[in-house]
PDB file of N, CA and C in Angstrom:
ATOM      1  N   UNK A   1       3.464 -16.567-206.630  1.00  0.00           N
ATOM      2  CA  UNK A   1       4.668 -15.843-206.241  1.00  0.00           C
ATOM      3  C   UNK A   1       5.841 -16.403-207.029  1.00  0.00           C
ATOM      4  N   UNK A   2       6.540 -15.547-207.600  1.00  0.00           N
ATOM      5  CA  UNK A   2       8.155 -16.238-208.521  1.00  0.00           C
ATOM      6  C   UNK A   2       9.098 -15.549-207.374  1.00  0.00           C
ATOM      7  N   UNK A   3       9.992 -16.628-207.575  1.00  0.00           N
ATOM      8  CA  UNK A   3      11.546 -16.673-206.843  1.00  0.00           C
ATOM      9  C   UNK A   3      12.299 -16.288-207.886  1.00  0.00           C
ATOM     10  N   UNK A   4      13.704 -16.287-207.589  1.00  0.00           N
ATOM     11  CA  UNK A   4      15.022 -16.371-208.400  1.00  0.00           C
ATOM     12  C   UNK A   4      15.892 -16.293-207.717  1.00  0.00           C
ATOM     13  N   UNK A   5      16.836 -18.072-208.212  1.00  0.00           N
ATOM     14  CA  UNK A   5      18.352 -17.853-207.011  1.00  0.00           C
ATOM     15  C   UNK A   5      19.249 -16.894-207.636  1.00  0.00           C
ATOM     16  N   UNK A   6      19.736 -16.851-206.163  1.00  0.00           N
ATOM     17  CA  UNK A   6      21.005 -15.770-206.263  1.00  0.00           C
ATOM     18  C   UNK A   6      22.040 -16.938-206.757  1.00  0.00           C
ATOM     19  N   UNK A   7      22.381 -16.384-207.631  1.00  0.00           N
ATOM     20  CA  UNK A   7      23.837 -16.832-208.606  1.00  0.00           C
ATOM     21  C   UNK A   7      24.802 -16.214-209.383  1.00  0.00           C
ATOM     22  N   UNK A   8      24.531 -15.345-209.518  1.00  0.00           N
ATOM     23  CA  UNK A   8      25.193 -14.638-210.339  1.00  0.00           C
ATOM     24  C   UNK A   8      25.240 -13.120-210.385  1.00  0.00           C
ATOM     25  N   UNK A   9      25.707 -11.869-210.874  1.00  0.00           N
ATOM     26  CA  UNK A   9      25.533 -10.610-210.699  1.00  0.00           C
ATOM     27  C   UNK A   9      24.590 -10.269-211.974  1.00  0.00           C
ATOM     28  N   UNK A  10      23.747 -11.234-212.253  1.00  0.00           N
ATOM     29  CA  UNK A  10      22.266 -10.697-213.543  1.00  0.00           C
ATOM     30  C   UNK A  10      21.715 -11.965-212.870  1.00  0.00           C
ATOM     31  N   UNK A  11      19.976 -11.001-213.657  1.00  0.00           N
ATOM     32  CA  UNK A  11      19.203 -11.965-212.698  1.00  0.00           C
ATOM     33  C   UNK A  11      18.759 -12.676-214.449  1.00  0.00           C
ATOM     34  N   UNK A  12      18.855 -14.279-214.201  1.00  0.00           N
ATOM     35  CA  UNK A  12      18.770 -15.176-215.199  1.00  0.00           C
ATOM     36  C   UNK A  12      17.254 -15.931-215.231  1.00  0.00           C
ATOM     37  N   UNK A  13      16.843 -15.758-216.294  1.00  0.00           N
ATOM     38  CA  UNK A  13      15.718 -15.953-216.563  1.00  0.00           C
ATOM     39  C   UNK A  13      15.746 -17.262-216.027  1.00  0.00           C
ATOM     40  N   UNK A  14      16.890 -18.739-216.669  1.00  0.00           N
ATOM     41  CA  UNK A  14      16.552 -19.699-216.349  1.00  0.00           C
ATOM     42  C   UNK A  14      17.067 -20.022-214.845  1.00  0.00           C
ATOM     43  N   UNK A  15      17.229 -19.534-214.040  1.00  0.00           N
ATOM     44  CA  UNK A  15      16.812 -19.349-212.324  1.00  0.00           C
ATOM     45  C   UNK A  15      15.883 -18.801-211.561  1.00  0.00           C
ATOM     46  N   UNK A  16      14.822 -18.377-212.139  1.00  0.00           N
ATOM     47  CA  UNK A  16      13.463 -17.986-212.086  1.00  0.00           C
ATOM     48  C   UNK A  16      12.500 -19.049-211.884  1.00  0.00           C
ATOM     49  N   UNK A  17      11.913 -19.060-211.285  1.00  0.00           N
ATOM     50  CA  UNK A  17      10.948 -19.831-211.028  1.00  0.00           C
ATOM     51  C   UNK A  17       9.309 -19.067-210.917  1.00  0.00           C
ATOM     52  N   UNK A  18       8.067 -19.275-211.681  1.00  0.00           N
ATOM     53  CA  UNK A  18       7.287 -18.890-212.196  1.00  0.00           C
ATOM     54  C   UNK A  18       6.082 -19.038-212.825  1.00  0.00           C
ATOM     55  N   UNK A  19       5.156 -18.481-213.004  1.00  0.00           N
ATOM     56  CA  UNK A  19       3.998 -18.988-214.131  1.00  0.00           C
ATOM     57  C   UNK A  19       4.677 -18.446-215.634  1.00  0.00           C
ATOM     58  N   UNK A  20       4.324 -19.996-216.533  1.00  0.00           N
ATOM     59  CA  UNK A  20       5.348 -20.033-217.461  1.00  0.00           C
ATOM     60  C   UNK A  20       5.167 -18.887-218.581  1.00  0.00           C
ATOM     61  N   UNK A  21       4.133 -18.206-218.171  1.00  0.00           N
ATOM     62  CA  UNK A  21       3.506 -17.203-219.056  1.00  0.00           C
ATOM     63  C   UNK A  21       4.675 -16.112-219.039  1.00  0.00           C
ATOM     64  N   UNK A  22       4.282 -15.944-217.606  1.00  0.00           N
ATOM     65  CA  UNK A  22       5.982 -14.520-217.450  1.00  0.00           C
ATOM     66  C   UNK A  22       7.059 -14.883-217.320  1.00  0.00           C
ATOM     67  N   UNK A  23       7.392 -15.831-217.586  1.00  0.00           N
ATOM     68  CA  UNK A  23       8.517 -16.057-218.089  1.00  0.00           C
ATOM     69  C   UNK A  23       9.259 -16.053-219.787  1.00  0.00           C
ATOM     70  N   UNK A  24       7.815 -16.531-220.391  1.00  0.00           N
ATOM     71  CA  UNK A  24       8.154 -16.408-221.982  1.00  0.00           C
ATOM     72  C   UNK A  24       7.865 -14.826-222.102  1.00  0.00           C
ATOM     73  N   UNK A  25       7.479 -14.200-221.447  1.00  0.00           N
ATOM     74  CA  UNK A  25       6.930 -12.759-221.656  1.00  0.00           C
ATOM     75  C   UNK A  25       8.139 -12.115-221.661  1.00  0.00           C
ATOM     76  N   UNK A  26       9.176 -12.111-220.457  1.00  0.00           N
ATOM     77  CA  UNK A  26      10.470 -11.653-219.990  1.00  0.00           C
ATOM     78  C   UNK A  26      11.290 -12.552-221.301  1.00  0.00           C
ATOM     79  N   UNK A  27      11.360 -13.408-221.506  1.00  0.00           N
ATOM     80  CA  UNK A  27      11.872 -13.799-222.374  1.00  0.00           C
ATOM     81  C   UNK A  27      11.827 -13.363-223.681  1.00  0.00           C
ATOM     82  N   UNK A  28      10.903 -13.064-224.293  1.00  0.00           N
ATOM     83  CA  UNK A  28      10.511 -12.484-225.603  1.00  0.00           C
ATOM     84  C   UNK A  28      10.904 -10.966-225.976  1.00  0.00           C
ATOM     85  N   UNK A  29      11.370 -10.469-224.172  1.00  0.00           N
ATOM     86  CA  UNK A  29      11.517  -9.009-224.354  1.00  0.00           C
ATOM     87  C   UNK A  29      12.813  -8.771-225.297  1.00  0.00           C
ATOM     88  N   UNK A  30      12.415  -7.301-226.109  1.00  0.00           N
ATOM     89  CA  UNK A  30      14.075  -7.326-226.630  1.00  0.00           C
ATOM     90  C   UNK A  30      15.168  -6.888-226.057  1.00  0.00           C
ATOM     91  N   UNK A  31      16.152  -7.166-226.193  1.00  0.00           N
ATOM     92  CA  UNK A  31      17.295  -6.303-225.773  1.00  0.00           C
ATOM     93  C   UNK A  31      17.258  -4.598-225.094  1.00  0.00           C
ATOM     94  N   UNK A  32      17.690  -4.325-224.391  1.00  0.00           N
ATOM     95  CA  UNK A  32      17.714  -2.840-223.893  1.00  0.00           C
ATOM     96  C   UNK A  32      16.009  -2.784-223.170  1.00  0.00           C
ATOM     97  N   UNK A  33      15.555  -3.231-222.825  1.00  0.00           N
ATOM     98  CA  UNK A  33      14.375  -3.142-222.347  1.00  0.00           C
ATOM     99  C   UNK A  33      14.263  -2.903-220.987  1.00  0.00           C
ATOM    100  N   UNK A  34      13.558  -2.322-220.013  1.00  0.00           N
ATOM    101  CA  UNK A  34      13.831  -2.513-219.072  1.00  0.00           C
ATOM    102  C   UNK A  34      12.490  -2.920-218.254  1.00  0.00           C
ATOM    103  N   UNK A  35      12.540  -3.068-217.146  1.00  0.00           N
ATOM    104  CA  UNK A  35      11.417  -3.846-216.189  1.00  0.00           C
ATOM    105  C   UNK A  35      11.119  -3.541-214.777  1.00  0.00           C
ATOM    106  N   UNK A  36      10.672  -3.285-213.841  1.00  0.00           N
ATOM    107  CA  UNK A  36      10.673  -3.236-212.617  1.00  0.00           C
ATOM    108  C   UNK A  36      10.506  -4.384-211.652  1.00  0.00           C
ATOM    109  N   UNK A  37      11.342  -5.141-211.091  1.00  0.00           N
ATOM    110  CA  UNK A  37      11.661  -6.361-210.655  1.00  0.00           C
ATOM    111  C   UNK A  37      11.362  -5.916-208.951  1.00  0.00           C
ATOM    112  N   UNK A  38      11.115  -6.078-208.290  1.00  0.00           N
ATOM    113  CA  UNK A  38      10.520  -6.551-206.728  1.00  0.00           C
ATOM    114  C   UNK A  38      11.651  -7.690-206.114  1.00  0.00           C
ATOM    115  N   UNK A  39      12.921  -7.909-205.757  1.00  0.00           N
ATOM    116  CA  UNK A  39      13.510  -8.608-205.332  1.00  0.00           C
ATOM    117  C   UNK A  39      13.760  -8.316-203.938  1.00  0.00           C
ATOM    118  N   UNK A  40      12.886  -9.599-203.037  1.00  0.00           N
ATOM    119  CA  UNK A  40      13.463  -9.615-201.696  1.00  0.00           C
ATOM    120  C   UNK A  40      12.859  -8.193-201.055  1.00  0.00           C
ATOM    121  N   UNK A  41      11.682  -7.445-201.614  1.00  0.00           N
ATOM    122  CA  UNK A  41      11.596  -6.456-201.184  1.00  0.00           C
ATOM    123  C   UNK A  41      11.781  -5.024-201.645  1.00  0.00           C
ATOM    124  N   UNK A  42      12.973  -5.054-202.542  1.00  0.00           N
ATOM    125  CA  UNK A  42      13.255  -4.081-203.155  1.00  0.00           C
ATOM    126  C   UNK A  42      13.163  -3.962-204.358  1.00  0.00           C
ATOM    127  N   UNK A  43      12.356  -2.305-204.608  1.00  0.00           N
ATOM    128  CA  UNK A  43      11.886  -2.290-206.462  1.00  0.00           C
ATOM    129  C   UNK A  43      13.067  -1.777-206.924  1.00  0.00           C
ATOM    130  N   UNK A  44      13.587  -2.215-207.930  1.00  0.00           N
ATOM    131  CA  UNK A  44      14.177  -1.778-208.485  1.00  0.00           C
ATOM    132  C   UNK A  44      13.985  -1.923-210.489  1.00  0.00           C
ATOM    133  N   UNK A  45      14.729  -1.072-210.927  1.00  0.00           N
ATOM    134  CA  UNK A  45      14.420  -1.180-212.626  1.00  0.00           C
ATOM    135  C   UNK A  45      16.041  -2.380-212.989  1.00  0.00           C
ATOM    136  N   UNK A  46      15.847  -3.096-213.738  1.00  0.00           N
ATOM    137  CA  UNK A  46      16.669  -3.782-214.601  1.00  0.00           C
ATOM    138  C   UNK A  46      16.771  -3.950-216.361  1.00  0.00           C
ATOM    139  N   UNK A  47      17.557  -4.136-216.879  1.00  0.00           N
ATOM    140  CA  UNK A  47      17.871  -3.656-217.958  1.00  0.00           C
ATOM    141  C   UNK A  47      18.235  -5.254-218.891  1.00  0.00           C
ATOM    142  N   UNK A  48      17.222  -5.690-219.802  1.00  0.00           N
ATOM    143  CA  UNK A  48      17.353  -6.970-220.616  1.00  0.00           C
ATOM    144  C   UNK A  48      18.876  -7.230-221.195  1.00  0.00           C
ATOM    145  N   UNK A  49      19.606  -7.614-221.201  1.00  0.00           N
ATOM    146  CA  UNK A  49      20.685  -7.723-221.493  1.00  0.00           C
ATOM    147  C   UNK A  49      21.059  -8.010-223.003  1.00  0.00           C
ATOM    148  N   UNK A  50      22.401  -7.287-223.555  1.00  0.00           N
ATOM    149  CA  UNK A  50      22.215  -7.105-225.006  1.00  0.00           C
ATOM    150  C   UNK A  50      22.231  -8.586-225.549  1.00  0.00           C
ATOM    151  N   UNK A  51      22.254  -8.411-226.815  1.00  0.00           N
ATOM    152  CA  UNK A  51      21.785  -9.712-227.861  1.00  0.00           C
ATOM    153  C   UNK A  51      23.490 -10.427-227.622  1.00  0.00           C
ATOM    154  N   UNK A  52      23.594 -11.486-227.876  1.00  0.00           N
ATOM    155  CA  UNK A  52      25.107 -12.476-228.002  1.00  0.00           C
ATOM    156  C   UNK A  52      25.529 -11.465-229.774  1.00  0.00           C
ATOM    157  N   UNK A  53      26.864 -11.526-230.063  1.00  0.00           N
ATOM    158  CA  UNK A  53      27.568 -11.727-231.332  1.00  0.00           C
ATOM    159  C   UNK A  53      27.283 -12.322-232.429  1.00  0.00           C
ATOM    160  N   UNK A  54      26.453 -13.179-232.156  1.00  0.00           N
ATOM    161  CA  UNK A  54      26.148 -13.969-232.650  1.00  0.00           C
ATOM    162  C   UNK A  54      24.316 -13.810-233.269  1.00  0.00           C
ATOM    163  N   UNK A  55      24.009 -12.393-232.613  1.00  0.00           N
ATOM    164  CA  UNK A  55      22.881 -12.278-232.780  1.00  0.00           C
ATOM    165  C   UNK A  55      21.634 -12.966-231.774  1.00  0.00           C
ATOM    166  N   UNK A  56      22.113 -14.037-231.470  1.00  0.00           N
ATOM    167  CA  UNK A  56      20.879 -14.814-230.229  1.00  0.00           C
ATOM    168  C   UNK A  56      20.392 -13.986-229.170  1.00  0.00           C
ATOM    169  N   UNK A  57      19.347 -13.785-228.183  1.00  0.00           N
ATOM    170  CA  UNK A  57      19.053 -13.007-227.190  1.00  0.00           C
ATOM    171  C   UNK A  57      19.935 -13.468-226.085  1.00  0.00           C
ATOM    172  N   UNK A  58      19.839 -12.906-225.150  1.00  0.00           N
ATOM    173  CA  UNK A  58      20.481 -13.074-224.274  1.00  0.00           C
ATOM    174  C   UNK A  58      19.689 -13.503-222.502  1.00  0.00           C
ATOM    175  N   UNK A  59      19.073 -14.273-222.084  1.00  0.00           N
ATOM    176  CA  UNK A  59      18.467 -14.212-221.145  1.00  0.00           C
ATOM    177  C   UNK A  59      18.147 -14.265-219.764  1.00  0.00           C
ATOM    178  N   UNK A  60      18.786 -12.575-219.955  1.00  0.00           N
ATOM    179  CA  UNK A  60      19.323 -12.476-218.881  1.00  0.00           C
ATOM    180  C   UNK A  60      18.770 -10.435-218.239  1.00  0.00           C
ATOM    181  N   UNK A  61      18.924 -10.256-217.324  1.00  0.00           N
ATOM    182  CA  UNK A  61      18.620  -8.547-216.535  1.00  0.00           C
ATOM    183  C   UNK A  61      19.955  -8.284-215.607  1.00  0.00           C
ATOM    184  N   UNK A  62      20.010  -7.316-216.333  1.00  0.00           N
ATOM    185  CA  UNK A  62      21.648  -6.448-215.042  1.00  0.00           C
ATOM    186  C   UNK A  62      20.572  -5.493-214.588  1.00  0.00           C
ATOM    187  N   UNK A  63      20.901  -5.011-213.251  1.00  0.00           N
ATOM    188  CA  UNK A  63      20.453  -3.938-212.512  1.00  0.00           C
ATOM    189  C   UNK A  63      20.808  -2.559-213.346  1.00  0.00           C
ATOM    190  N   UNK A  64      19.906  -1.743-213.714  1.00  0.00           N
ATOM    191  CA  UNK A  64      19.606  -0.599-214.711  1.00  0.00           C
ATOM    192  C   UNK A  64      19.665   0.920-213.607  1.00  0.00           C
ATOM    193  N   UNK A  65      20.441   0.746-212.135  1.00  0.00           N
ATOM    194  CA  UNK A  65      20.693   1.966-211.605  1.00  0.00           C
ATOM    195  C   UNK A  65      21.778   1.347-210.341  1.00  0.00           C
ATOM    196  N   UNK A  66      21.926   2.979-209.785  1.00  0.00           N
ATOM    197  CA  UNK A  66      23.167   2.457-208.515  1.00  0.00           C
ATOM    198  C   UNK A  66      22.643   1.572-207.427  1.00  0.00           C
ATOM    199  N   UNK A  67      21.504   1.618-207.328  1.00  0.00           N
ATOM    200  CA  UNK A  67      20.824   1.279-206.173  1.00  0.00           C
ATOM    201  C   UNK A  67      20.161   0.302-206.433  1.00  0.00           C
ATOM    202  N   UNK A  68      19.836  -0.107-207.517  1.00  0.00           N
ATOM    203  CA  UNK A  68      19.276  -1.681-207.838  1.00  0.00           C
ATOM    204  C   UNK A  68      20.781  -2.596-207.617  1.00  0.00           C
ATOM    205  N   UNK A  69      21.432  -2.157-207.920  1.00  0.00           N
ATOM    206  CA  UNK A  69      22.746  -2.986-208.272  1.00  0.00           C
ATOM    207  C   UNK A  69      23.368  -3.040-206.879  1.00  0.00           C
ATOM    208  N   UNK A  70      23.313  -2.063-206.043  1.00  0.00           N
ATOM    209  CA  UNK A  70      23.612  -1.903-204.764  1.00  0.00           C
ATOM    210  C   UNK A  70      22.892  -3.237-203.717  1.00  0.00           C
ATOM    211  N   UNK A  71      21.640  -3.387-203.742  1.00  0.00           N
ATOM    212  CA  UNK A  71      20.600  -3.879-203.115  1.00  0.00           C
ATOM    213  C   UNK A  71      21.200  -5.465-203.868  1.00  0.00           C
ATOM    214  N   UNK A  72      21.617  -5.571-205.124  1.00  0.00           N
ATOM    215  CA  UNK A  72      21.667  -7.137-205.410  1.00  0.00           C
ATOM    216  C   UNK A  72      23.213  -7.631-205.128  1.00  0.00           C
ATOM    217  N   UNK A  73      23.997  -6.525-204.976  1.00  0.00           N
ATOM    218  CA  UNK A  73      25.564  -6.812-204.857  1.00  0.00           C
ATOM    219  C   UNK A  73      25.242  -7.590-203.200  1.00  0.00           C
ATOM    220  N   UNK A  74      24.602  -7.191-202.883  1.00  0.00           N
ATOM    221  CA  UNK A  74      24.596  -7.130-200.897  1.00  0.00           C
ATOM    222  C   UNK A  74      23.468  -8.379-201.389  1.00  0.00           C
ATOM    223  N   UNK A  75      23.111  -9.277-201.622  1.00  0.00           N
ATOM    224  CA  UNK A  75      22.048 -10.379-202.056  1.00  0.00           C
ATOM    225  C   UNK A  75      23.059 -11.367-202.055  1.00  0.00           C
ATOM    226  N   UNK A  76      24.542 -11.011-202.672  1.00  0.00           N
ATOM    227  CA  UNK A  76      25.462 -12.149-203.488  1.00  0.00           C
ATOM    228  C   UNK A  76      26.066 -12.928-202.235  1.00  0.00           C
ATOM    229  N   UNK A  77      25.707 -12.422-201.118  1.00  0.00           N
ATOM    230  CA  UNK A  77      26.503 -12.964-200.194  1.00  0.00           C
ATOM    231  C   UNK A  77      25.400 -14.369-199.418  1.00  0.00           C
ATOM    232  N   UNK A  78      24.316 -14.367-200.405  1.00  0.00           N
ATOM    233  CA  UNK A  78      23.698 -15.590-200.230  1.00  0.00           C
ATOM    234  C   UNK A  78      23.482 -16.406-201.050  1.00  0.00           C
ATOM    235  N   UNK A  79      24.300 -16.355-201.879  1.00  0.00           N
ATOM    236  CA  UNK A  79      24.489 -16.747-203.095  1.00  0.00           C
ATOM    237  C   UNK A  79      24.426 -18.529-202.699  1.00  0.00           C
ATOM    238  N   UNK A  80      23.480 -19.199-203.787  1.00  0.00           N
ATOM    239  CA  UNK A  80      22.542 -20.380-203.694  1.00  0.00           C
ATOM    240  C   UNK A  80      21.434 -20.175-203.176  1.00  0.00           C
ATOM    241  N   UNK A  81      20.037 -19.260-202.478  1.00  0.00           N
ATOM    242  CA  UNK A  81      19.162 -19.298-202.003  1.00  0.00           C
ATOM    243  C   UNK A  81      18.550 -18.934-202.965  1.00  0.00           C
ATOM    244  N   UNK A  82      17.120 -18.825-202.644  1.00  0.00           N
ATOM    245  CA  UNK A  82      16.392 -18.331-203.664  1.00  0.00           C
ATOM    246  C   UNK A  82      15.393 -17.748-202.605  1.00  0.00           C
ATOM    247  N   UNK A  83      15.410 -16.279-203.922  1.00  0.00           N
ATOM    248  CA  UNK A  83      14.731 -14.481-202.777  1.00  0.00           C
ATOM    249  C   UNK A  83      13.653 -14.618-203.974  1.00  0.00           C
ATOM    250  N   UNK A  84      12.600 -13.670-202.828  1.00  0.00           N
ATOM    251  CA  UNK A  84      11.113 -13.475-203.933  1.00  0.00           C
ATOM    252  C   UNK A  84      11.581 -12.408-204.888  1.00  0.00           C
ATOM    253  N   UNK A  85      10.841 -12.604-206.012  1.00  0.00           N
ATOM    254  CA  UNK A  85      10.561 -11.728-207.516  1.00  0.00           C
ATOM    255  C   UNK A  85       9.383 -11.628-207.703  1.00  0.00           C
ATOM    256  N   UNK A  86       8.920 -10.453-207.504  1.00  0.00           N
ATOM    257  CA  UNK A  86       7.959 -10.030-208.252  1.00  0.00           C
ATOM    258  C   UNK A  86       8.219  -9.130-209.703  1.00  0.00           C
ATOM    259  N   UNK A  87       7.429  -9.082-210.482  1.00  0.00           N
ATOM    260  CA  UNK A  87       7.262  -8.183-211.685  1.00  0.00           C
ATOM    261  C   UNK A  87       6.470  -7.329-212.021  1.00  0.00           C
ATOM    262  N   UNK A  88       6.749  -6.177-212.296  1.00  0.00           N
ATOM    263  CA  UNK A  88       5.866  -5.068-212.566  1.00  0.00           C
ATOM    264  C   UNK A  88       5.828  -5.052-213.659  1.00  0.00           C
ATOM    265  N   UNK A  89       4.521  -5.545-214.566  1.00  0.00           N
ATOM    266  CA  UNK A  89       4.231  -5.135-215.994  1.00  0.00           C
ATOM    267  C   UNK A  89       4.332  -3.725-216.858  1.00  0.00           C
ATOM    268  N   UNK A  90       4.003  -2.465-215.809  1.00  0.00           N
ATOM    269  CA  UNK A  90       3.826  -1.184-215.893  1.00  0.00           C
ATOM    270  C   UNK A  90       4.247  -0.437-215.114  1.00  0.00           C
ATOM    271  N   UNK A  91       4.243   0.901-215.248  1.00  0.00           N
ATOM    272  CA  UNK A  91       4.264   1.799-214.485  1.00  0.00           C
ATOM    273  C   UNK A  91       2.968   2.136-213.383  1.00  0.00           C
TER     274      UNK A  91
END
């Protein structure tokens, strides 16, 4: 089972907790990608976050609809815990 604390309004790879496999997997993804994340219960799609200025990746997921973003805005108010993550490889 992977966690990830609530910290922030994107969910950060390095606050994930995991088999290190899916984590370099999520990590490797490119930019604009998106994923189906299982947080706390709720599926929602998230969206890899663009590359830095600088060209570097970025490693990090913003919520990719109203209602993913809805479901994690209402999360922030526990902000320091850590909620289950699951990952959906596919459709």
């Amino acid at each position: 089972m992977m966690r990830v604390e609530v910290r922030d309004h994107a969910l950060w790879i390095k606050h994930m907790e995991g088999p290190e496999r899916t984590l370099e997997w999520l990590t490797a993804m490119p930019a604009g990608t998106t994923v189906r994340f299982v947080v706390e219960g709720a599926t929602g799609v998230w969206r890899k976050m663009a590359d830095g200025k600088d060209g570097r990746p970025t490693p990090g997921f913003r919520p990719d609809d109203a209602t993913t973003r809805a479901h994690w805005h209402e999360l922030q108010a526990r902000r320091g815990t850590w909620v289950s993550l699951l990952v959906h490889a596919g459709e």
